[in-house]
C-alpha atoms as a PDB file:
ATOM      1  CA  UNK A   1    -228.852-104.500 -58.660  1.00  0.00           C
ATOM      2  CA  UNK A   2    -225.730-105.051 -61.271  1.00  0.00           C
ATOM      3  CA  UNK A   3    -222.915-103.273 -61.348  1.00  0.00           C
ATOM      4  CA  UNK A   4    -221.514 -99.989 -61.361  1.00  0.00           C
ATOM      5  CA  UNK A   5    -219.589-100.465 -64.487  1.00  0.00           C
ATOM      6  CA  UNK A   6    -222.817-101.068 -66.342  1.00  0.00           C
ATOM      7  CA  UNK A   7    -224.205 -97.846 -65.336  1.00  0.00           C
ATOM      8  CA  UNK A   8    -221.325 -96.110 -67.198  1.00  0.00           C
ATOM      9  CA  UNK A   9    -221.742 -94.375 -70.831  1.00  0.00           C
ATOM     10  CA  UNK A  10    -219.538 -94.841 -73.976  1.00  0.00           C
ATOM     11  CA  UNK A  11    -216.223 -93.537 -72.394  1.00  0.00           C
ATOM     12  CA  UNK A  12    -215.282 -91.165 -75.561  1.00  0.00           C
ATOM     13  CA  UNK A  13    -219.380 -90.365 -76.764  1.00  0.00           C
ATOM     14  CA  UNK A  14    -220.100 -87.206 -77.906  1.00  0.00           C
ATOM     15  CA  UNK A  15    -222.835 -86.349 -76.168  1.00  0.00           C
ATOM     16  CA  UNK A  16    -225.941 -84.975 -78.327  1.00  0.00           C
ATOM     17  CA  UNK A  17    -228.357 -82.456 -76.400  1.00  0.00           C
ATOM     18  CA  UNK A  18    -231.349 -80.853 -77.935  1.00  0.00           C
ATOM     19  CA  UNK A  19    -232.167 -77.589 -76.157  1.00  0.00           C
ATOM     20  CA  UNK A  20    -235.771 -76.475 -75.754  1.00  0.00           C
ATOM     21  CA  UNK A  21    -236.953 -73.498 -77.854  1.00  0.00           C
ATOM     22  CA  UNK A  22    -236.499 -70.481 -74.884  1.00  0.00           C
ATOM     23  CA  UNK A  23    -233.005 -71.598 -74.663  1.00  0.00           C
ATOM     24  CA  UNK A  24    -232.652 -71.687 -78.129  1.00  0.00           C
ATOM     25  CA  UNK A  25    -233.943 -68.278 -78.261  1.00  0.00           C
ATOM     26  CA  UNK A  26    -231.476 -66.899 -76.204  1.00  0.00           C
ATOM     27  CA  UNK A  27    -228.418 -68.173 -78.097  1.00  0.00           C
ATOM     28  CA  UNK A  28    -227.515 -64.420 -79.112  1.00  0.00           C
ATOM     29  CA  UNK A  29    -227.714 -63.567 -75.341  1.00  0.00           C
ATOM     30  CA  UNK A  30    -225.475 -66.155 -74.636  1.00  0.00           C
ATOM     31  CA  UNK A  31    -223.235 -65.471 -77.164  1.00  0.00           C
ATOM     32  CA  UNK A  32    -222.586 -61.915 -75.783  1.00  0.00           C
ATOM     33  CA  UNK A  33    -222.468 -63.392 -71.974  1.00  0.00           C
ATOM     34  CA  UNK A  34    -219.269 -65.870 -73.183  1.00  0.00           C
ATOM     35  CA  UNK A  35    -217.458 -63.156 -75.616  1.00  0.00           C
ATOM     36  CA  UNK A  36    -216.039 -61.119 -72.741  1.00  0.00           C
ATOM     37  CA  UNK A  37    -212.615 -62.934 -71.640  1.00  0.00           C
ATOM     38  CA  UNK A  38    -213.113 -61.428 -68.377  1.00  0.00           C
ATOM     39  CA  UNK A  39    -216.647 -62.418 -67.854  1.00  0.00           C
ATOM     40  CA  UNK A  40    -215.667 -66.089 -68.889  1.00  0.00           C
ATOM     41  CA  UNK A  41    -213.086 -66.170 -66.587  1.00  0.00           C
ATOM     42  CA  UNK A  42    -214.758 -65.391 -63.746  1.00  0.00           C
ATOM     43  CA  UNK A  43    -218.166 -67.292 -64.461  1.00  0.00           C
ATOM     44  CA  UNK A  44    -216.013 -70.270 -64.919  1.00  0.00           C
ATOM     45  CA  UNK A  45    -214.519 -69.624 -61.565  1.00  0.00           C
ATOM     46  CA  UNK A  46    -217.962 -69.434 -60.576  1.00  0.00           C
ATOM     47  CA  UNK A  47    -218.851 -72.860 -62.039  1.00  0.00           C
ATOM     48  CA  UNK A  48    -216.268 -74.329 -60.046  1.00  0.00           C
ATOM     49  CA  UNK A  49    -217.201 -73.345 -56.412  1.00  0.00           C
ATOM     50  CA  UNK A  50    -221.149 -74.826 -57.189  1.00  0.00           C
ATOM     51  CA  UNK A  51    -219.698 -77.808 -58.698  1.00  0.00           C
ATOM     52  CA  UNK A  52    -217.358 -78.590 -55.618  1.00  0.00           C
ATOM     53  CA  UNK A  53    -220.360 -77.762 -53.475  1.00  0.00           C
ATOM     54  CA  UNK A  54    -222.297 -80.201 -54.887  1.00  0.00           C
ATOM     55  CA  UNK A  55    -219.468 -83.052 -54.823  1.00  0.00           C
ATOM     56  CA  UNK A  56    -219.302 -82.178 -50.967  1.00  0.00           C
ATOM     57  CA  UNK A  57    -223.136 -82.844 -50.970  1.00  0.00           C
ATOM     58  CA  UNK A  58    -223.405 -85.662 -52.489  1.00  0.00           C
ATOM     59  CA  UNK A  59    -220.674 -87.333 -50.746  1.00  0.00           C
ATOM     60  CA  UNK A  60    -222.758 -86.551 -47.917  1.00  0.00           C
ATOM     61  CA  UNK A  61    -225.253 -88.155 -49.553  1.00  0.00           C
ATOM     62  CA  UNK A  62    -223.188 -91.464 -49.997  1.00  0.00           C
ATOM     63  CA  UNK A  63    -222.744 -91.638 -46.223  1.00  0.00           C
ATOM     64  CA  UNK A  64    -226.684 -91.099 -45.705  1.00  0.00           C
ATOM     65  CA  UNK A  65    -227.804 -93.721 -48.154  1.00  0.00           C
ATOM     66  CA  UNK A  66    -229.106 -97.501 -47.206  1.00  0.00           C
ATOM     67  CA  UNK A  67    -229.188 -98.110 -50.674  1.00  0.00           C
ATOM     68  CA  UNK A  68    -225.383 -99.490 -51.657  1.00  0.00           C
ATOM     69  CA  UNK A  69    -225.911 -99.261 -55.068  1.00  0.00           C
ATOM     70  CA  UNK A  70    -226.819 -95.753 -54.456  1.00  0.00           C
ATOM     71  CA  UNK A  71    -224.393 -94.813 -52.074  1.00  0.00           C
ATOM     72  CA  UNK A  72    -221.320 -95.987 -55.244  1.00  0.00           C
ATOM     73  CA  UNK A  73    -223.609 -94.163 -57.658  1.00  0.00           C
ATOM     74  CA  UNK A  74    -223.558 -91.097 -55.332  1.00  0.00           C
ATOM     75  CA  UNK A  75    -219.608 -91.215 -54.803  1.00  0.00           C
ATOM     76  CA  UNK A  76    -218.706 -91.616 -58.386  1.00  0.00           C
ATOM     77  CA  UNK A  77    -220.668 -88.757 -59.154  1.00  0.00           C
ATOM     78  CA  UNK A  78    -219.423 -86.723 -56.287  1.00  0.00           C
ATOM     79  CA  UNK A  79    -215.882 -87.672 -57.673  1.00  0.00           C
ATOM     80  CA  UNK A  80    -217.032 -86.307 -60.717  1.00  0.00           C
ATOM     81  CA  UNK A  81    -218.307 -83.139 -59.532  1.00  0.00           C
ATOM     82  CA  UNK A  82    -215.134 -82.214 -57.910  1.00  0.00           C
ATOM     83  CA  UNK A  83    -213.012 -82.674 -61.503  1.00  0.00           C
ATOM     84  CA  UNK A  84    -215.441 -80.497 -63.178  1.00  0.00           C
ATOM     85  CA  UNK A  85    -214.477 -78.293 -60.545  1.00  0.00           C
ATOM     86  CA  UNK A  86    -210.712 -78.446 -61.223  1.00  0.00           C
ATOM     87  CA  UNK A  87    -211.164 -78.554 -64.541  1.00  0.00           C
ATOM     88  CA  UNK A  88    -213.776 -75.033 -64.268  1.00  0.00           C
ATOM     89  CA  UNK A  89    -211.081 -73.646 -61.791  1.00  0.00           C
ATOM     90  CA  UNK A  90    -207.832 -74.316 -64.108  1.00  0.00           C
ATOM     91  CA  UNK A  91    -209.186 -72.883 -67.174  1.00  0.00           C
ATOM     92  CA  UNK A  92    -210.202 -69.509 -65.394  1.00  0.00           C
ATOM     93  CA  UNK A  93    -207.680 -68.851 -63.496  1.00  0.00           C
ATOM     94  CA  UNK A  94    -205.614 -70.043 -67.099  1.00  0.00           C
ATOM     95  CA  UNK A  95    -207.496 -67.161 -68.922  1.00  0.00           C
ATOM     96  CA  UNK A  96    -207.656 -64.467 -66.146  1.00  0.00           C
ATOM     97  CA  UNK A  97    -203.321 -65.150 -66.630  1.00  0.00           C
ATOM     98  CA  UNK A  98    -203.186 -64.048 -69.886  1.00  0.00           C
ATOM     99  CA  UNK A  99    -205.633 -60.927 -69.088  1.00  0.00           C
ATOM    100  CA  UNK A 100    -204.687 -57.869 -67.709  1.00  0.00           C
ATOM    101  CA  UNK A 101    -205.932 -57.185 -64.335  1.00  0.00           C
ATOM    102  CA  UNK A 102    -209.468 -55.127 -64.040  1.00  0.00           C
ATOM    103  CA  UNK A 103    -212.773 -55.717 -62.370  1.00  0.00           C
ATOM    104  CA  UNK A 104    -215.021 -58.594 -63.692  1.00  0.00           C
ATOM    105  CA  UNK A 105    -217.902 -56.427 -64.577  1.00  0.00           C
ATOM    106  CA  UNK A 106    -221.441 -57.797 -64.741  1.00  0.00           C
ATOM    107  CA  UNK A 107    -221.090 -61.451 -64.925  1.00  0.00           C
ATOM    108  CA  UNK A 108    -224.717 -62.234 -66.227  1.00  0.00           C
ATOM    109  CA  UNK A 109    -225.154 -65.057 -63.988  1.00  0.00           C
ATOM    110  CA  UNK A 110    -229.509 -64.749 -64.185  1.00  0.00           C
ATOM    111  CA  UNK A 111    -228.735 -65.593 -67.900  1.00  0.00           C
ATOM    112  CA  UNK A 112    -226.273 -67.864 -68.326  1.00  0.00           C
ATOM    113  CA  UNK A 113    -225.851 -69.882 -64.736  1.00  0.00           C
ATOM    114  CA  UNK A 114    -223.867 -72.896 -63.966  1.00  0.00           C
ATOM    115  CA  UNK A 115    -225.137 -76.464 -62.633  1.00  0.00           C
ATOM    116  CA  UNK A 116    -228.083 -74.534 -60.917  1.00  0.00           C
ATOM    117  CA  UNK A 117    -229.604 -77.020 -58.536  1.00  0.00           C
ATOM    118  CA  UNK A 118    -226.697 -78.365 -57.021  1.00  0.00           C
ATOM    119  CA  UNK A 119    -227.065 -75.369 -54.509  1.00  0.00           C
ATOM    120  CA  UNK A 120    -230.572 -76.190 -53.390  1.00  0.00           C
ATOM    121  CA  UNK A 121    -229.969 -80.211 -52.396  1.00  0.00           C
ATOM    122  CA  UNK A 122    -231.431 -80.985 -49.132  1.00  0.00           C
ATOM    123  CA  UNK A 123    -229.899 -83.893 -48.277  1.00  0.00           C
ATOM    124  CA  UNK A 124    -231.165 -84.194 -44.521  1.00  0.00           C
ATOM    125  CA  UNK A 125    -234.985 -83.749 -45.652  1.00  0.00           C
ATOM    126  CA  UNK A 126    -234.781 -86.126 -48.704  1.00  0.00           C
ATOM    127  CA  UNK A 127    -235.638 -89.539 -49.509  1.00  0.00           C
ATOM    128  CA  UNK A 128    -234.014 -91.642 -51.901  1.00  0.00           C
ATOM    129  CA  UNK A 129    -236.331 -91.044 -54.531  1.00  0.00           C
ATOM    130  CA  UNK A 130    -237.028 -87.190 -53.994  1.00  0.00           C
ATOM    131  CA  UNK A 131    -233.052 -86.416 -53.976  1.00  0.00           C
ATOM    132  CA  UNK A 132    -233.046 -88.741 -57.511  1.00  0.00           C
ATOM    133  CA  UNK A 133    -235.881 -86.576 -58.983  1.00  0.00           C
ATOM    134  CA  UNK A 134    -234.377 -83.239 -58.164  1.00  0.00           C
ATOM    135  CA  UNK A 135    -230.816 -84.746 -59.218  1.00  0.00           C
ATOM    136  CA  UNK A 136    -231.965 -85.951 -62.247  1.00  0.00           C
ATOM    137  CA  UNK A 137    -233.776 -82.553 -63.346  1.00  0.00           C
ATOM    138  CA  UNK A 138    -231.087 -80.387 -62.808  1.00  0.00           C
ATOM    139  CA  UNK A 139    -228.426 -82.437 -64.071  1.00  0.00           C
ATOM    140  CA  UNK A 140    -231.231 -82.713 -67.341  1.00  0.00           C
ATOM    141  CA  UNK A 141    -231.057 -78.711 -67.153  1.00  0.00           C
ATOM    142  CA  UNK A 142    -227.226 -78.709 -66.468  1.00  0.00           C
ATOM    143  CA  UNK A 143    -226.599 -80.365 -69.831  1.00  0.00           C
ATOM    144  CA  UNK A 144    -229.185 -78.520 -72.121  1.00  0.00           C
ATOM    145  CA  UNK A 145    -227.373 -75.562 -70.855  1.00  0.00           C
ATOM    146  CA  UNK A 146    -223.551 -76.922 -71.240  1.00  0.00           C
ATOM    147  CA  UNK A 147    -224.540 -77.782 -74.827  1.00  0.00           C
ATOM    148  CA  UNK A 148    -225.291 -74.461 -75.157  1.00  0.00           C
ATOM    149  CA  UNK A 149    -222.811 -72.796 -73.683  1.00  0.00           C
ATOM    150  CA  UNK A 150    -220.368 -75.612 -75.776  1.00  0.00           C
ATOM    151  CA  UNK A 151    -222.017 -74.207 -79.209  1.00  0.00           C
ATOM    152  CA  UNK A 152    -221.551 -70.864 -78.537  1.00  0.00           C
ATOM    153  CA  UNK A 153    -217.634 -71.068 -77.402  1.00  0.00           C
ATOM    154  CA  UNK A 154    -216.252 -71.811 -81.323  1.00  0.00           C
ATOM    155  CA  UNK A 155    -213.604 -68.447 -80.736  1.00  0.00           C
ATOM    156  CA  UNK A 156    -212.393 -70.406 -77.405  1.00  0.00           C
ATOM    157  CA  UNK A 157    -211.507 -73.806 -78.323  1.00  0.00           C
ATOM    158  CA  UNK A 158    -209.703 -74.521 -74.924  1.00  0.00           C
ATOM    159  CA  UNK A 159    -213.188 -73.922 -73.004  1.00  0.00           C
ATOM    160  CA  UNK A 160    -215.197 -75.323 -75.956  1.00  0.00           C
ATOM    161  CA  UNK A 161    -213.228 -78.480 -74.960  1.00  0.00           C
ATOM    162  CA  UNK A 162    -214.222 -78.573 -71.048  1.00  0.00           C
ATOM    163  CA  UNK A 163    -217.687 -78.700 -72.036  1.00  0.00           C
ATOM    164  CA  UNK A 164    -217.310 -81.305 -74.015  1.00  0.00           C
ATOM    165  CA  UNK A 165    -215.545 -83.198 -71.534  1.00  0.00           C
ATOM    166  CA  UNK A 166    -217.981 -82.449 -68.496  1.00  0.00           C
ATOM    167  CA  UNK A 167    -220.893 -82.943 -70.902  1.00  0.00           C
ATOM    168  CA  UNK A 168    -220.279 -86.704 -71.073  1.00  0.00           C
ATOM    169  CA  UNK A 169    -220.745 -86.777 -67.253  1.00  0.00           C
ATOM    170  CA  UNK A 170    -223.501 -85.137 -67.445  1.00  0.00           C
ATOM    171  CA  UNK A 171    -225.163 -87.009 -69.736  1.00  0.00           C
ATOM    172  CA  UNK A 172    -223.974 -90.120 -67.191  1.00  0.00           C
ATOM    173  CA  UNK A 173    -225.581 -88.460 -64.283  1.00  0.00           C
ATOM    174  CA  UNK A 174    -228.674 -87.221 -66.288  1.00  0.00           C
ATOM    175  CA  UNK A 175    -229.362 -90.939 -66.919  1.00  0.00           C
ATOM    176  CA  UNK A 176    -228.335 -92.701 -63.995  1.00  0.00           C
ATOM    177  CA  UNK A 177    -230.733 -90.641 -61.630  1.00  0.00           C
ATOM    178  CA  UNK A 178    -233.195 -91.373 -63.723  1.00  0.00           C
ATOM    179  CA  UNK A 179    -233.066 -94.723 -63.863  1.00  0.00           C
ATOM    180  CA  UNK A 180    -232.148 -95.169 -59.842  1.00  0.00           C
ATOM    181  CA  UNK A 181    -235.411 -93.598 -59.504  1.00  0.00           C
ATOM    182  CA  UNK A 182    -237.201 -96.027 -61.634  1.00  0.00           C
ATOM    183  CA  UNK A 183    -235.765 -98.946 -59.857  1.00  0.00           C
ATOM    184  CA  UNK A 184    -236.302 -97.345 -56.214  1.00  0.00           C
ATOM    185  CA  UNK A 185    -239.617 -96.192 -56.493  1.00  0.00           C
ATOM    186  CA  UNK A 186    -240.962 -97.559 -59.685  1.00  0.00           C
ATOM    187  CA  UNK A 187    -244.758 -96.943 -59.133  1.00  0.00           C
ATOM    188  CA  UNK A 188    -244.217 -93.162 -57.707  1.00  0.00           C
ATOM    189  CA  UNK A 189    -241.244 -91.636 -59.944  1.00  0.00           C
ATOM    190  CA  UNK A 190    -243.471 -89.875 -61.924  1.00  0.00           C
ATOM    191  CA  UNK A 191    -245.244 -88.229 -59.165  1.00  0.00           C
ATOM    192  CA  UNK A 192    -241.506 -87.515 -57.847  1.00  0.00           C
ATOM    193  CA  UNK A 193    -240.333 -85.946 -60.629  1.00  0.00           C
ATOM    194  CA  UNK A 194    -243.774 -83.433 -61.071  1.00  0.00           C
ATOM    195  CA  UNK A 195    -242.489 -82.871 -57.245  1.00  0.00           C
ATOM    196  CA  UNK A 196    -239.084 -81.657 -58.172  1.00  0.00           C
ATOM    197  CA  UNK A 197    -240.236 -79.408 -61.006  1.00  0.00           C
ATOM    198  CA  UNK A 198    -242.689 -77.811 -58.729  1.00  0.00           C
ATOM    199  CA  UNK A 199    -239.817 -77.185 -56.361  1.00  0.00           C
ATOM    200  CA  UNK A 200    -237.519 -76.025 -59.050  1.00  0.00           C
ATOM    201  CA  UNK A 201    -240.060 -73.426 -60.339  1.00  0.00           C
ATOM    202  CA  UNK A 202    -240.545 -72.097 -56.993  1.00  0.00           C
ATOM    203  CA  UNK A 203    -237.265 -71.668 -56.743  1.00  0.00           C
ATOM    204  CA  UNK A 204    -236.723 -69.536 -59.807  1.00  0.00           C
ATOM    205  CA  UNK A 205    -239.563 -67.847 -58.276  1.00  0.00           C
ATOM    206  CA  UNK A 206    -238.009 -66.863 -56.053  1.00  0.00           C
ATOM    207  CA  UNK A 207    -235.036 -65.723 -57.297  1.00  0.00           C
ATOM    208  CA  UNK A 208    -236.580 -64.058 -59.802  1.00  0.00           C
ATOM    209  CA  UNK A 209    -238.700 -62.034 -57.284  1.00  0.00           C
ATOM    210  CA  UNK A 210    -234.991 -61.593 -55.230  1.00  0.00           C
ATOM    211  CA  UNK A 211    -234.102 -59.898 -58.286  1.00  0.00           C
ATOM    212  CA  UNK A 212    -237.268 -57.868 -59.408  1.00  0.00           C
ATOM    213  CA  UNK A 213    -237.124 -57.017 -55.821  1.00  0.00           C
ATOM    214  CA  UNK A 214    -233.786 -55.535 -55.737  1.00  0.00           C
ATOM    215  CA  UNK A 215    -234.143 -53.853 -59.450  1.00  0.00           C
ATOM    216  CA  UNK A 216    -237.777 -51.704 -58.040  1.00  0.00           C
ATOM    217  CA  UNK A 217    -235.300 -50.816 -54.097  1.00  0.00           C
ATOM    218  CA  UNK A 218    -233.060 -49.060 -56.316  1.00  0.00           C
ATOM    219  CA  UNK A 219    -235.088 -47.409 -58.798  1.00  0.00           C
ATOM    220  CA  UNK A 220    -237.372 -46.660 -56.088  1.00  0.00           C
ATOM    221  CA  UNK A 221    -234.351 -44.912 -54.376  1.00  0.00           C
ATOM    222  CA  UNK A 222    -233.274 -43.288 -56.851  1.00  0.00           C
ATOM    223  CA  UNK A 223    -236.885 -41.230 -57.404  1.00  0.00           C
ATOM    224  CA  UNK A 224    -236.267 -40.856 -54.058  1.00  0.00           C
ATOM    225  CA  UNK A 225    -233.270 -39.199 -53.782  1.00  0.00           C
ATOM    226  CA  UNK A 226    -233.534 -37.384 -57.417  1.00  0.00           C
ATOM    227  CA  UNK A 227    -236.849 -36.607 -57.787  1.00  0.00           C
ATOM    228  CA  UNK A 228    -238.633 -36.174 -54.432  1.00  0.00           C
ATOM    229  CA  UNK A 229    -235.784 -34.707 -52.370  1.00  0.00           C
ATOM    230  CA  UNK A 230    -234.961 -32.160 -54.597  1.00  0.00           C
ATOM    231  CA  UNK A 231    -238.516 -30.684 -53.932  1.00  0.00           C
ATOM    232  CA  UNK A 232    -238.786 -30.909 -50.548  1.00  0.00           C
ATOM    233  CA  UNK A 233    -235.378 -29.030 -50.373  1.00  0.00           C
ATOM    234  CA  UNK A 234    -237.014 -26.259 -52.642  1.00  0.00           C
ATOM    235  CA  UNK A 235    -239.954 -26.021 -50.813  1.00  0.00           C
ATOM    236  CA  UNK A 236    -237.523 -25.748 -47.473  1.00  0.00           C
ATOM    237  CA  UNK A 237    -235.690 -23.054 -48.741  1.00  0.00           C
ATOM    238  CA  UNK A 238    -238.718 -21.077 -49.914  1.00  0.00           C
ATOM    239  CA  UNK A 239    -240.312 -21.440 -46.726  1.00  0.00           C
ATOM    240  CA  UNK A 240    -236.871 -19.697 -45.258  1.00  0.00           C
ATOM    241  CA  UNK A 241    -236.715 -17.122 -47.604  1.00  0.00           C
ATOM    242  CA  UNK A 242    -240.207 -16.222 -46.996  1.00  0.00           C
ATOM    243  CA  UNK A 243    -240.167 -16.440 -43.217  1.00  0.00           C
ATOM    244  CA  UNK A 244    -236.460 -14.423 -43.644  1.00  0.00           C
ATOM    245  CA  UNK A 245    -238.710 -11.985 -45.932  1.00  0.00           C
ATOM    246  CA  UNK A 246    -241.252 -11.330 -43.191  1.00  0.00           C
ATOM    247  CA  UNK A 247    -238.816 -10.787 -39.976  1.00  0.00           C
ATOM    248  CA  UNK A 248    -239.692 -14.301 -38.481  1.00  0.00           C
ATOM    249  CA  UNK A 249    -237.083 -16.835 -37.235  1.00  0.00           C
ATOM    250  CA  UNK A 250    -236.865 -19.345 -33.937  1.00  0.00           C
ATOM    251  CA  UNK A 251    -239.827 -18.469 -31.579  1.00  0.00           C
ATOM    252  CA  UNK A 252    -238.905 -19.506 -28.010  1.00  0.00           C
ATOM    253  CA  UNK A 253    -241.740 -20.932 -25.208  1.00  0.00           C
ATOM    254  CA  UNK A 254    -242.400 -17.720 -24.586  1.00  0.00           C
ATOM    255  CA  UNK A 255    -242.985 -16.274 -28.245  1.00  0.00           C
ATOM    256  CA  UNK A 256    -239.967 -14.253 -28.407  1.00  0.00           C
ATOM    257  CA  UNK A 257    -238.218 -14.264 -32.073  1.00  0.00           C
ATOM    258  CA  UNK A 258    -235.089 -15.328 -32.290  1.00  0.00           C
ATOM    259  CA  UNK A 259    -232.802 -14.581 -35.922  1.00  0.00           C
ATOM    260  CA  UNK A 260    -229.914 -17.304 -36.819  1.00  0.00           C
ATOM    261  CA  UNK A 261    -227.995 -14.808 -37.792  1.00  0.00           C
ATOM    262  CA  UNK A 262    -226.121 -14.195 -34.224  1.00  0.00           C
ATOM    263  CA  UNK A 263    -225.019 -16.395 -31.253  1.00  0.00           C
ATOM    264  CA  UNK A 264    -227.765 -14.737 -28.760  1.00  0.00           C
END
């Protein structure tokens, strides 16, 4: 099985990612998520708590695991999870310090998300080699999106640099996952990996419905509340001048008028 050690990248390797084209198209975007000091702070803050979830999962992992190569692949990284958590953690809380206090405004997290993935492991339903697959393709997506977010972060240095240095684990766990799953399931990996990006798309599916869905409640509500009840309020108050107009008011059981205007 070898060793750990050998599993390890070039300690001080700058790690080279080449984003695909959408992501590259949305540099600008991305560019105006990061500028806001506030916004940083906070999304980095954000960062943290899915990166110490995912150390807690797969540290559960470890424990689940038959495979002992697996289960010190799966601690190391959960060790590693849980630093890019501090490291996340220290540097927002260090910016929101030097910021005066005010709400965090819209965070943009659709656009520019974290180590997306982590969230969804199911360790109790997965095997071996379907927990490697879906590891391996979001920790692939984690780094095309840390390089970005490391590009776009020149006017920060200090945050620029915690990229960088989670980047190289990434790049570790991107390649490590990968070849785990060759070596536990070398004649299925690819059908493994189709498996996990079939799960991952339904899964932005999903959230992207989550969020169409919530965008169409509150427009919907909104013609509601400006545009239909504002008639139906006219037409009620027409329909009480006009009954007002013609001597009408509350009939009783016994068709006797009664006006609103007096107690009896």
């Amino acid at each position: 099985m070898g060793d750990v050690a050998a599993q390890l990248p070039a300690p001080k390797a700058l790690v080279h990612l080449h984003p695909g084209l959408f992501d590259r198209l949305l540099v600008p975007l991305h560019h105006w998520v990061w500028r806001g000091a506030h916004r940083r702070a906070h999304k980095l803050l954000r960062f943290a708590e899915t990166e110490a979830d995912g150390g807690r999962d797969l540290a559960r992992a470890a424990e689940m695991t038959g495979d002992a190569l697996l289960r010190r692949l799966y601690l190391r990284h959960a060790m590693d999870e849980q630093r890019h958590a501090e490291l996340f953690r220290r540097r927002g809380r260090s910016i929101l310090a030097a910021l005066p206090r005010r709400a965090a405004g819209v965070e943009a997290n659709w656009f520019a998300p974290g180590e997306r993935g982590l969230d969804d492991l199911r360790i109790e339903k997965d095997k071996d080699d379907s927990l490697l697959a879906f590891l391996h393709l979001s920790e692939r997506a984690a780094a095309m999106r840390f390089s970005i977010y490391r590009g776009v972060l020149a006017h920060d240095p200090d945050t620029r640099g915690v990229f960088e240095d989670i980047l190289r684990d990434e790049a570790f766990h991107m390649n490590y996952t990968r070849k785990q799953l060759e070596r536990v399931s070398p004649r299925r990996h690819g059908l493994r990996l189709w498996g996990a990006r079939a799960h991952r798309l339904w899964k932005v599916y999903l959230r992207f419905a989550a969020a169409f869905a919530s965008v169409m409640g509150g427009l919907i509500l909104a013609v509601q509340y400006f545009v239909l009840l504002p008639v139906f309020a006219w037409a009620a108050k027409r329909a009480a001048r006009r009954e007002l107009a013609e001597g009408r008011g509350w009939v009783d059981a016994a068709g006797r008028a009664h006006s609103f205007e007096a107690q009896y």
